[in-house]
Protein backbone atom coordinates (compact mmCIF):
# COMPACT_ATOMS: atom_id res chain seq x y z
CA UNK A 1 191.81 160.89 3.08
CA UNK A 2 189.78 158.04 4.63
CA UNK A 3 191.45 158.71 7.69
CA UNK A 4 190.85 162.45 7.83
CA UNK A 5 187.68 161.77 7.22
CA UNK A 6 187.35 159.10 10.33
CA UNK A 7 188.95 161.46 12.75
CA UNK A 8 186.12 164.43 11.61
CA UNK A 9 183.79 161.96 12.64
CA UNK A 10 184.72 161.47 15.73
CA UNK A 11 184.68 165.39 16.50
CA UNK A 12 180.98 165.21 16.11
CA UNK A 13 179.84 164.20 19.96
CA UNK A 14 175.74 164.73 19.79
CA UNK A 15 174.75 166.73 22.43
CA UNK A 16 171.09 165.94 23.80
CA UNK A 17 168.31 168.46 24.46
CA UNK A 18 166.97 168.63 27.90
CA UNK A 19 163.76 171.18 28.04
CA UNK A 20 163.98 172.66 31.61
CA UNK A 21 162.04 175.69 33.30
CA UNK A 22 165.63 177.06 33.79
CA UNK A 23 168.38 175.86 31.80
CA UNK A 24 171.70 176.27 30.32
CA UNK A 25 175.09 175.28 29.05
CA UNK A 26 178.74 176.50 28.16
CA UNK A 27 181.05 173.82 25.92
CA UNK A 28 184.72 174.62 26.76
CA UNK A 29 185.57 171.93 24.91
CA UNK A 30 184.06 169.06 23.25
CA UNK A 31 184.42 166.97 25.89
CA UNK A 32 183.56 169.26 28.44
CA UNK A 33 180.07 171.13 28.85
CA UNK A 34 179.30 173.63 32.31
CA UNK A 35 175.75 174.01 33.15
CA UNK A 36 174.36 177.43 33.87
CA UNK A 37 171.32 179.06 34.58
CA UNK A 38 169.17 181.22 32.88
CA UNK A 39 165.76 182.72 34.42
CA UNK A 40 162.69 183.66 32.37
CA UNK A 41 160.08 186.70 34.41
CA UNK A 42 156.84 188.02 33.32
CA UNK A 43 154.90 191.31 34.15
CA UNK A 44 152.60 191.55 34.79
CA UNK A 45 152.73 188.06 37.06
CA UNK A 46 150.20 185.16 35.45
CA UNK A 47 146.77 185.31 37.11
CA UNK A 48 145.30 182.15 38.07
CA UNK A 49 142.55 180.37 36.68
CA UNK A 50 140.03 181.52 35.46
CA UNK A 51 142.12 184.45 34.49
CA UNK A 52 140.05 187.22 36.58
CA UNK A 53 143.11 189.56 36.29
CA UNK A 54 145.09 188.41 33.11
CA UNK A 55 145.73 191.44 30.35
CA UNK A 56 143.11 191.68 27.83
CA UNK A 57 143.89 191.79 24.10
CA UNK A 58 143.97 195.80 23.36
CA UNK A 59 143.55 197.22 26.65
CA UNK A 60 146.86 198.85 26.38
CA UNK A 61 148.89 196.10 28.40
CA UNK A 62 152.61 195.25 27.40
CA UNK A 63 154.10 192.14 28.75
CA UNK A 64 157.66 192.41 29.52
CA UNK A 65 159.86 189.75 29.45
CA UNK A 66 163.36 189.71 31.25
CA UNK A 67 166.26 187.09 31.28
CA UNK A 68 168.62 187.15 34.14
CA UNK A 69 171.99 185.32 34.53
CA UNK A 70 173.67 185.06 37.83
CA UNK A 71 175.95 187.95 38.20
CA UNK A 72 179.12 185.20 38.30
CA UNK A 73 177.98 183.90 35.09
CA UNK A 74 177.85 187.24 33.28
CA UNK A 75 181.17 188.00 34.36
CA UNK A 76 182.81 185.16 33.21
CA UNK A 77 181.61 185.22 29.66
CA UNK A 78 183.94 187.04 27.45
CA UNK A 79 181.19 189.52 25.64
CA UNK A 80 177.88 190.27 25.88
CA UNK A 81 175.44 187.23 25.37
CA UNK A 82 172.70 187.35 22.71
CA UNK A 83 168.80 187.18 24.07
CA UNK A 84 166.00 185.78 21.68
CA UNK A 85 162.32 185.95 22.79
CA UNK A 86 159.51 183.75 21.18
CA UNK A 87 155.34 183.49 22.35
CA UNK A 88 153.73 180.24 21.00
CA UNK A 89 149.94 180.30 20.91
CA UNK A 90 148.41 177.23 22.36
CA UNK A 91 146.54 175.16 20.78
CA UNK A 92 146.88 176.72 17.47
CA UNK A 93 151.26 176.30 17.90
CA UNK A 94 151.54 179.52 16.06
CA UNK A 95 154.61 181.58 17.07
CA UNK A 96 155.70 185.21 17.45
CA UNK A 97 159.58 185.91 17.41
CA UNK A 98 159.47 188.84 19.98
CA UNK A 99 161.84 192.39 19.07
CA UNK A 100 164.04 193.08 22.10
CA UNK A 101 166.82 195.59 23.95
CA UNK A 102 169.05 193.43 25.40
CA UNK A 103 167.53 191.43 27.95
CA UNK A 104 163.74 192.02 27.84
CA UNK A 105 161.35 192.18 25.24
CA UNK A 106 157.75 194.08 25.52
CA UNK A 107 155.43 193.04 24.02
CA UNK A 108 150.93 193.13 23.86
CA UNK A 109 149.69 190.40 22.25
CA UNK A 110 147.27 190.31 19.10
CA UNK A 111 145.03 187.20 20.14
CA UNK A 112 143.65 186.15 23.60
CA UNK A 113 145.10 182.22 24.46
CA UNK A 114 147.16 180.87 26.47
CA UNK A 115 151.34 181.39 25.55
CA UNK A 116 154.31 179.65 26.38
CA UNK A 117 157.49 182.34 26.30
CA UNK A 118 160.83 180.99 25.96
CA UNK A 119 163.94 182.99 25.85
CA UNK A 120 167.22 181.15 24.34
CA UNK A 121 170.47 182.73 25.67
CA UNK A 122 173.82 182.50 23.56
CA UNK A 123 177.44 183.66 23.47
CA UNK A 124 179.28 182.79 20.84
CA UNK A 125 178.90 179.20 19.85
CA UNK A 126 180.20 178.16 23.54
CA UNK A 127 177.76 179.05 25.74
CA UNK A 128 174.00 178.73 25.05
CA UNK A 129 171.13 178.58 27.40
CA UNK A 130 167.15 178.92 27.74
CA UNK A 131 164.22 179.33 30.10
CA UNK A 132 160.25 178.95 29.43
CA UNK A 133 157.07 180.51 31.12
CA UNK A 134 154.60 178.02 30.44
CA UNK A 135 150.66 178.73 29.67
CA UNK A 136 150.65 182.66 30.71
CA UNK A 137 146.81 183.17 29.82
CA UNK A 138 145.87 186.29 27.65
CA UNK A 139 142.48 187.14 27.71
CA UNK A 140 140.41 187.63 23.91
CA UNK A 141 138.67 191.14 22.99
CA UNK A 142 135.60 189.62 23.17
CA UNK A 143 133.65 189.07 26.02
CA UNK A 144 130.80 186.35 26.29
CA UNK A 145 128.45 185.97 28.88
CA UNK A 146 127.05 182.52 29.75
CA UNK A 147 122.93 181.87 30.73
CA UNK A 148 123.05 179.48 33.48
CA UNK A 149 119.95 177.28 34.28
CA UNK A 150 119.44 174.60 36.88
CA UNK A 151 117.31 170.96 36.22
CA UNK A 152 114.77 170.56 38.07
CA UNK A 153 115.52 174.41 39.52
CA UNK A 154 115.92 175.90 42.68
CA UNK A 155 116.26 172.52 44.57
CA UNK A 156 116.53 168.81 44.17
CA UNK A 157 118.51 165.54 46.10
CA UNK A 158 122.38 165.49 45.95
CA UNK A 159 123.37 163.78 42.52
CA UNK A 160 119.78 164.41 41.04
CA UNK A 161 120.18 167.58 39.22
CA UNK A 162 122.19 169.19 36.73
CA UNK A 163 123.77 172.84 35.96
CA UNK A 164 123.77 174.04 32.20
CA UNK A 165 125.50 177.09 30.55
CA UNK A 166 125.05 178.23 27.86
CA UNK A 167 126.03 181.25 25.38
CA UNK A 168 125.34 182.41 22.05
CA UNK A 169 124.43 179.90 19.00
CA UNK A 170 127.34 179.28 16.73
CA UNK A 171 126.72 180.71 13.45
CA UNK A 172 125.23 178.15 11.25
CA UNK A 173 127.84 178.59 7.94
CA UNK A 174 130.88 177.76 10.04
CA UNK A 175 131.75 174.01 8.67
CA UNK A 176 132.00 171.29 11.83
CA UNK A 177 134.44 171.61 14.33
CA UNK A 178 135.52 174.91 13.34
CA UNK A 179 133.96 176.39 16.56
CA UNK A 180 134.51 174.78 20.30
CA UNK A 181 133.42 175.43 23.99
CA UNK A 182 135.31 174.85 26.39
CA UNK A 183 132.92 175.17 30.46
CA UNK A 184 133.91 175.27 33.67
CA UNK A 185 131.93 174.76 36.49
CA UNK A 186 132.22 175.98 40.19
CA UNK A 187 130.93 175.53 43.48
CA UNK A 188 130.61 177.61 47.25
CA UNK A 189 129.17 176.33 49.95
CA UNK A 190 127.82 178.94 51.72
CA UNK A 191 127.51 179.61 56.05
CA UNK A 192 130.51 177.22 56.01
CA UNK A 193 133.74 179.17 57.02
CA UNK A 194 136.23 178.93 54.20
CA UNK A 195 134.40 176.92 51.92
CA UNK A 196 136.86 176.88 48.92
CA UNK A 197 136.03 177.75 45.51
CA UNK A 198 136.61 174.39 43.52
CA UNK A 199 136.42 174.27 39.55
CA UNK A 200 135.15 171.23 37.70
CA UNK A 201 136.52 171.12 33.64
CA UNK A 202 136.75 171.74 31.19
CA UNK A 203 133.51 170.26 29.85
CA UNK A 204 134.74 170.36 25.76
CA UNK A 205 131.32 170.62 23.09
CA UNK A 206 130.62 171.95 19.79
CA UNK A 207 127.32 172.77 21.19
CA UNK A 208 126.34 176.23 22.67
CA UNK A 209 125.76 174.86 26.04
CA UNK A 210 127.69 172.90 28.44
CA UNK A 211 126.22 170.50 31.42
CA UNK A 212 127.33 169.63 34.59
CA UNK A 213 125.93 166.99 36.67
CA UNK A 214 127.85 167.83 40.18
CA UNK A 215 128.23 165.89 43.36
CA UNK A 216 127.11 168.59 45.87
CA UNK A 217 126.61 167.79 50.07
CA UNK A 218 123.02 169.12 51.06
CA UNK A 219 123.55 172.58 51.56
CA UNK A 220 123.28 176.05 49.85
CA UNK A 221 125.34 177.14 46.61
CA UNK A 222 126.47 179.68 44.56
CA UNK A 223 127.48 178.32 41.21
CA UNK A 224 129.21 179.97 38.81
CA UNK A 225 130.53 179.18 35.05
CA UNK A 226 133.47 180.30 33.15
CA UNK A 227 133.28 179.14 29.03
CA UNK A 228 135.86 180.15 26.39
CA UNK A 229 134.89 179.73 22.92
CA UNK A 230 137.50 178.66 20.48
CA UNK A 231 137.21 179.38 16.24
CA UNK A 232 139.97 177.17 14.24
CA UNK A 233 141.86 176.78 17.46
CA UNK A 234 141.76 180.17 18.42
CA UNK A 235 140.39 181.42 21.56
CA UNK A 236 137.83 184.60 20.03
CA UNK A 237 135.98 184.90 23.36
CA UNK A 238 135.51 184.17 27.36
CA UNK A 239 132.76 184.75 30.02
CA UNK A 240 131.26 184.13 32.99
CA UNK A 241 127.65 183.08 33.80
CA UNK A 242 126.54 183.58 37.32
CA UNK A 243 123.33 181.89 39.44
CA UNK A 244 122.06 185.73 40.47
CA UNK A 245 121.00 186.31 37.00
CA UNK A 246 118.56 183.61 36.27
CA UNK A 247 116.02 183.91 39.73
CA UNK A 248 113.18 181.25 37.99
CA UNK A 249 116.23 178.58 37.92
CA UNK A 250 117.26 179.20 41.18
CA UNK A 251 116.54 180.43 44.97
CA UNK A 252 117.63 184.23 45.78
CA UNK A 253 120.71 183.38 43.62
CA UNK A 254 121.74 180.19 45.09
CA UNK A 255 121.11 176.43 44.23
CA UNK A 256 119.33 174.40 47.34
CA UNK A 257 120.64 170.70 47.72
CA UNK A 258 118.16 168.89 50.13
CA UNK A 259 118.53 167.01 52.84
CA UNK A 260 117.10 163.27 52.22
CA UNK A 261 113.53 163.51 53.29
CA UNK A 262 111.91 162.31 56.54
CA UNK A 263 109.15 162.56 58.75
CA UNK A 264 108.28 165.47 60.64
CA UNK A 265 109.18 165.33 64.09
CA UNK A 266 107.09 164.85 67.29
CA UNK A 267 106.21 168.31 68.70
CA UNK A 268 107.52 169.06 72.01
CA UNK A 269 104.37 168.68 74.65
CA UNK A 270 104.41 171.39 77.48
CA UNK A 271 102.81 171.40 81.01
CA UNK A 272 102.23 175.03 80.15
CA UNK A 273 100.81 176.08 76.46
CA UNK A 274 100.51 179.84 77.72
CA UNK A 275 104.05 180.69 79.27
CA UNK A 276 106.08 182.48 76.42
CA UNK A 277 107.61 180.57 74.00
CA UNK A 278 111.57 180.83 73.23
CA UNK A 279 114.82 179.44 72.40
CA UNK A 280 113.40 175.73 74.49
CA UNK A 281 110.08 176.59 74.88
CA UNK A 282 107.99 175.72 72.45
CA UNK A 283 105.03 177.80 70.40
CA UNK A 284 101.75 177.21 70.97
CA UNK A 285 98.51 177.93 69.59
CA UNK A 286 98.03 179.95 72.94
CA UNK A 287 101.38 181.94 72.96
CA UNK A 288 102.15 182.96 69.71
CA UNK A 289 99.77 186.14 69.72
CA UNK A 290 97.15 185.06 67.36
CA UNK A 291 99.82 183.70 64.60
CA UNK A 292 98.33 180.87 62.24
CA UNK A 293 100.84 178.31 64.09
CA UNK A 294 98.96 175.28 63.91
CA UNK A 295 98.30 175.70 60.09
CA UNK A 296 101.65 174.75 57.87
CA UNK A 297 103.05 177.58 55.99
CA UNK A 298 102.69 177.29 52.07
CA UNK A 299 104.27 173.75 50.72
CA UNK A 300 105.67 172.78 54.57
CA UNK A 301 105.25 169.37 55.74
CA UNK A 302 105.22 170.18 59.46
CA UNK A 303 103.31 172.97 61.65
CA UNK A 304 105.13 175.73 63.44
CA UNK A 305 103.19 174.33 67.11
CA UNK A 306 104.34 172.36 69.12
CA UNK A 307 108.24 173.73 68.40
CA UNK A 308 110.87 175.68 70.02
CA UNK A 309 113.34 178.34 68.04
CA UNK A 310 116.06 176.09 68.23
CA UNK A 311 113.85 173.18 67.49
CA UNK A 312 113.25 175.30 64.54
CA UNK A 313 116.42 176.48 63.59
CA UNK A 314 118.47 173.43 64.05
CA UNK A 315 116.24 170.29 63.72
CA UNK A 316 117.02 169.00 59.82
CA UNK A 317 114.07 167.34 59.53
CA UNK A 318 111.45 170.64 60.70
CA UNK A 319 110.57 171.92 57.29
CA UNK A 320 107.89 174.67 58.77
CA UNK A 321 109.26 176.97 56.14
CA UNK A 322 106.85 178.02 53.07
CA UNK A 323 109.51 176.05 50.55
CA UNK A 324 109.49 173.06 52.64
CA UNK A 325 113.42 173.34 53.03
CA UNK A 326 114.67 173.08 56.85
CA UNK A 327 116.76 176.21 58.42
CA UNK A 328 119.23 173.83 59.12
CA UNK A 329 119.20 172.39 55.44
CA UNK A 330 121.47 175.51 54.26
CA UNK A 331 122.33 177.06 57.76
CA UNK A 332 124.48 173.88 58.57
CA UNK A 333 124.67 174.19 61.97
CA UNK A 334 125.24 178.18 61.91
CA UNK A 335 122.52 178.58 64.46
CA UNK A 336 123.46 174.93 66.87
CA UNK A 337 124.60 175.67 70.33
CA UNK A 338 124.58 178.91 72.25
CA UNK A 339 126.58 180.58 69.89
CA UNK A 340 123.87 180.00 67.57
CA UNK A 341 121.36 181.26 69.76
CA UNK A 342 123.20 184.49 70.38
CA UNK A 343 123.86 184.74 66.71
CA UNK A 344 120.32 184.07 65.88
CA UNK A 345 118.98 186.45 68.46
CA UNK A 346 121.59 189.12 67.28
CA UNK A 347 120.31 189.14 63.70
CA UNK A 348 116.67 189.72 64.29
CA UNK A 349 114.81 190.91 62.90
CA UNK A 350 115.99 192.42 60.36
CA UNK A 351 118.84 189.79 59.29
CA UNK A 352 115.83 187.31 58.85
CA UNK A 353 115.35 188.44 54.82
CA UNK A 354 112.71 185.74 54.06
CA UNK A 355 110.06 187.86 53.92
CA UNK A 356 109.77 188.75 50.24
CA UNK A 357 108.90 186.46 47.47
CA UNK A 358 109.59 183.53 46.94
CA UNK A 359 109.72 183.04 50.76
CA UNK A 360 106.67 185.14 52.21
CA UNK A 361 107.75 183.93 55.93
CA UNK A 362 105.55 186.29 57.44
CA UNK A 363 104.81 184.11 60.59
CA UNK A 364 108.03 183.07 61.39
CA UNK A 365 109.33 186.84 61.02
CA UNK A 366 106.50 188.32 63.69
CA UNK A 367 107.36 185.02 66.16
CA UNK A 368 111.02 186.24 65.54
CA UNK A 369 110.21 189.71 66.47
CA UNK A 370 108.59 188.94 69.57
CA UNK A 371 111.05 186.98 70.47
CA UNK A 372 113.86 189.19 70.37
CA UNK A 373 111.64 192.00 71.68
CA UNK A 374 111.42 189.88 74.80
CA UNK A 375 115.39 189.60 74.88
CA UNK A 376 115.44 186.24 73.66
CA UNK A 377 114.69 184.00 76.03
CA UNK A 378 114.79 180.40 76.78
């Protein structure tokens, strides 16, 4: 009996797990083990972050799982092979055995979170395989929407501000840590070609408001937020917030990153203060058709005299505008060159839009005008 018993345990050869995207195995004997290959799909395909086009829980949408076996696999098996779905909810690990027909399971979700599918393949006790779809986002019923607010607002140095979201209170009888907000913060440069949206996060608080202290290049921004709120592990809502919606924190809609401050520079002198100003030429007190040019333009540091358009346009350190902000500040060069010039010149005046508050640019809109009435000259 002993050595019965010694032989069974030599039969028992452990066999060790490997967890692959795409995996599988068939045991012809005990001593030998074929790999094979199972693939997992999803439909609809897994939007990216943040999610803009996942399905949302109860809008109608079934997600359809399929496992496929190469065709040479399927015919070598000696029956049909047996397909088992599961979903498990992340973070909360709870799982959802899926009903299927053969090899794909529908399915729509009861709770918005992110899911890892797996589908485990097996034929007879010979052949068994598996494949995973890893963190396939699902968004909740509930929709949040998050305030966003700038400190100081509208403008301030690189690395001197901060961005804050935040959405509704947490109700006060929830015990501590049942709730959790998860932010995400975003950044566009904008007149830069192809300026990538980047995403900073998650930012992870029991608080109703998340804050971001970003890095930001002098330039102009449109921020945006994305928050999910979590209840016992369990995402219960999502949002955006976006910069447009909250004008005292911020300028038309956009965050302003300066440029380090400096002097104003030396006006331009001219052997002739009365021959038209232009693109080189610069305005005068005598040219400029009666405009207040010698008088700086609500908080500017520097006079409109004594400058030329492109002195204007380009030159980071002429802040002749009424928020005391350079063209070039947020332009970035847009306007440099003679492509600037022609793009400048082709805009006006109607693609200058700084004439209603908070801007009131009334001066620099008329010289504008008259400038491009005269063809734009140099």
């Amino acid at each position: 009996m002993k050595k019965l018993l010694g032989a069974r345990s030599q039969l028992a050869i452990p066999i060790a797990l490997f967890v692959l995207v795409s995996s599988a195995r068939a045991a012809e004997s005990p001593a030998t083990v074929k790999t094979l290959q199972v693939t997992l799909s999803v439909s609809p395909a897994p939007s990216p972050f943040p999610f803009w086009s996942s399905p949302k829980v109860g809008d109608g949408t079934q997600i359809t799982l399929t496992a496929t076996l190469p065709q040479p696999v399927m015919a070598s098996l000696p029956g049909p092979p047996r397909y088992s779905f599961t979903a498990v909810l992340l973070p909360s690990g709870q799982t959802f055995v899926l009903q299927n027909e053969a090899n794909q399971a529908k399915w729509a979700p009861p709770k918005g979170g992110d899911y890892n599918f797996r589908v485990v393949v097996r034929q007879g006790l010979a052949v068994e395989g598996s494949a995973t779809v890893s963190n396939f986002h699902v968004r909740p019923s509930f929709a949040s929407t998050a305030k966003i607010s700038a400190n100081p607002p509208v403008m301030s140095l690189p690395a001197a501000f901060t961005i804050s979201a935040m959405v509704p209170a947490l109700p006060p009888h929830l015990l501590p840590g049942a709730m959790m907000n998860r932010f995400w913060f975003s950044s566009v440069q904008q007149f830069v070609p192809q300026s990538p949206q980047t995403w900073q996060g998650p930012i992870s608080t029991e608080r109703n408001t998340g804050v971001w202290k970003p890095h930001l290049a002098p330039g102009l921004y449109a921020i945006q937020a994305y928050v999910q709120t979590f209840m016992y592990n369990v995402l219960t809502a999502e949002g955006f917030g976006t910069t447009s919606a909250s004008p005292a924190d911020f300028y038309r809609g956009y965050y302003v990153v300066l440029l380090p401050p400096g002097p104003c520079p030396t006006p331009t002198p001219t052997a002739d203060p009365t021959q038209p100003f232009g693109w080189l030429t610069p305005i005068t007190t005598q040219n400029s058709s009666g405009q207040p040019v010698a008088t700086r333009q609500g908080s500017a540091n520097c006079a409109i005299a004594g400058f030329s358009i492109n002195a204007i346009a380009n030159d980071p350190q002429l802040r002749v505008r009424t928020i005391n902000v350079s063209c070039s500040n947020c332009h970035i060069g847009l306007m440099a060159g003679n492509g600037g010039r022609d793009w400048f010149c082709n805009v006006l005046p109607l693609g200058f839009s700084h004439t209603q508050p908070p801007d009131n640019e009334a001066t620099l809109y008329n010289l504008f005008a008259n400038w491009k009435s005269r063809g734009c000259p140099d």
